[in-house]
Protein backbone atom coordinates (compact mmCIF):
# COMPACT_ATOMS: atom_id res chain seq x y z
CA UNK A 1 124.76 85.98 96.42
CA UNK A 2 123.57 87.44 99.54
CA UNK A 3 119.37 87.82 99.44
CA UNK A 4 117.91 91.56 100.93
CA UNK A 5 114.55 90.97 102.54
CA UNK A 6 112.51 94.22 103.19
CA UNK A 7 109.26 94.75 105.27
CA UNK A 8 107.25 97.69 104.71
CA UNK A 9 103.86 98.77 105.61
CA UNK A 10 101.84 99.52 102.76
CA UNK A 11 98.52 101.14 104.57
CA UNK A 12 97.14 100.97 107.59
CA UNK A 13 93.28 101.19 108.23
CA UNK A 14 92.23 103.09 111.60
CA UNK A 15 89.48 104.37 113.40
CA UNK A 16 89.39 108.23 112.67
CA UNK A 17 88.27 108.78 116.35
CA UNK A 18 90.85 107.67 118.71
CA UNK A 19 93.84 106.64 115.89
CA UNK A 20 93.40 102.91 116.62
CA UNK A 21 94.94 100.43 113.87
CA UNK A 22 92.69 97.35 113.43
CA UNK A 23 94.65 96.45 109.75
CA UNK A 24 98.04 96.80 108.49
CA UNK A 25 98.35 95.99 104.63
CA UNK A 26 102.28 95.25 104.14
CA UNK A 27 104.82 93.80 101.57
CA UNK A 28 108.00 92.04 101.86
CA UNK A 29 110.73 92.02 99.42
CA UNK A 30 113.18 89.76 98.14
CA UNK A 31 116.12 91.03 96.03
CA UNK A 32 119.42 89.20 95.16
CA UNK A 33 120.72 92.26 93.06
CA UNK A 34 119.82 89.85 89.90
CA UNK A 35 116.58 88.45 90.85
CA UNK A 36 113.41 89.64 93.40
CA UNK A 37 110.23 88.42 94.49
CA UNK A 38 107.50 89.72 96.65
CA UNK A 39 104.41 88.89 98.75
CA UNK A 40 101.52 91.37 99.87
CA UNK A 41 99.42 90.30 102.61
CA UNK A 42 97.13 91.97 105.05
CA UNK A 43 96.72 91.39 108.54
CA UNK A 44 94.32 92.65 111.40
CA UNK A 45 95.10 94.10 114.73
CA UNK A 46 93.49 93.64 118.03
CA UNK A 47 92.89 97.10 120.31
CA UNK A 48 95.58 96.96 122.38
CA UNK A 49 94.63 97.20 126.61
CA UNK A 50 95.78 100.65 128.22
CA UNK A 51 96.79 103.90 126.32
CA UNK A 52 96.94 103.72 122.72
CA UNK A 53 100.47 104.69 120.80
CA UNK A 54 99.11 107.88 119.12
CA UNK A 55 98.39 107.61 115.46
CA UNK A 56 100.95 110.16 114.07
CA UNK A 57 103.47 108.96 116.37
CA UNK A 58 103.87 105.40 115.01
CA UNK A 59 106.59 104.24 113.48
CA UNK A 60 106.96 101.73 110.61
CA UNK A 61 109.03 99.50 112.70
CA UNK A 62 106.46 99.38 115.46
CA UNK A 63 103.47 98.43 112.97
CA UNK A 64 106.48 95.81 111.07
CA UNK A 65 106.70 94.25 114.49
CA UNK A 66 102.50 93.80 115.41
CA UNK A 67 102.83 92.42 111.95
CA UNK A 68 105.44 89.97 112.24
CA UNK A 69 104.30 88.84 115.83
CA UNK A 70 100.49 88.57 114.78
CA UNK A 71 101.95 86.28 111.49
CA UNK A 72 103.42 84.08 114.44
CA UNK A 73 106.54 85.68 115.15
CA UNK A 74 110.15 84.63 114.18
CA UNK A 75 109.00 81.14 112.84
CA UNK A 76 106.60 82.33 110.58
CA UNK A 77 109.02 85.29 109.44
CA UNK A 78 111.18 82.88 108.64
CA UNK A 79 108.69 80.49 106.29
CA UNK A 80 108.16 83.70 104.40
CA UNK A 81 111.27 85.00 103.94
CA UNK A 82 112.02 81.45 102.97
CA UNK A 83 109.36 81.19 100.49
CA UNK A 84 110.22 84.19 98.85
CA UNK A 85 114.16 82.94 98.43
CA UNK A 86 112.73 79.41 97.11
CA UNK A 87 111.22 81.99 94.30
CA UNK A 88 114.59 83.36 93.92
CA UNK A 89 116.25 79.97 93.49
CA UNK A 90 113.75 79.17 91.06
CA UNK A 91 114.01 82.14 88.80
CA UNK A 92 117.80 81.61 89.05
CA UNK A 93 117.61 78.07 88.08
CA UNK A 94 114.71 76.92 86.64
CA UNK A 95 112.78 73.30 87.74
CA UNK A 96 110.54 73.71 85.17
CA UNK A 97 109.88 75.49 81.48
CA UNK A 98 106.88 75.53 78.62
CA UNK A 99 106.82 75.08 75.05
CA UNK A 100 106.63 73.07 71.93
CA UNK A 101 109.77 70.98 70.55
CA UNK A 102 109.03 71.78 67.27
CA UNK A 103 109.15 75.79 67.53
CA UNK A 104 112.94 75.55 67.87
């Protein structure tokens, strides 16, 4: 089974006078078409040198890509992404359970 992992920015926080994004509040999904997982995180942004992109002409990919490089790029992408499919594993297989022996 082949595992889907989807970024998406949740929110972003700005300053209403010149657009600029100092947070980005974002999720990324896990789905397996039987199983999924997810993390939420929030991350801030240093003011960029030079012109700033304006607000309303961001895209989600652009603010996905501050996010992922601020995280610590590729590497860390890849922990994540690897943590959520350890989750995946584990729902598919179980390590571990709860309960009594003598409820059965």
């Amino acid at each position: 089974m082949s595992t889907t992992f989807t970024w998406s920015v949740a929110q972003l926080e700005r300053e209403t006078t010149d657009g600029y994004v100092f947070t980005a509040h974002y999720t990324v999904n896990a789905n397996d078409d039987a199983y999924s997982a997810g993390a939420y995180g929030s991350i801030g942004l240093e003011r960029p040198e030079g012109e700033l992109i304006p607000f309303s002409e961001l895209t989600e990919a652009q603010v996905i890509g501050w996010v992922q490089e601020k995280l610590g790029g590729e590497e860390k992408v890849a922990e994540i992404e690897a943590a959520l499919q350890a989750q995946l594993d584990e729902q598919r297989q179980p390590t571990k359970s709860a309960g009594v022996p003598w409820a059965n």
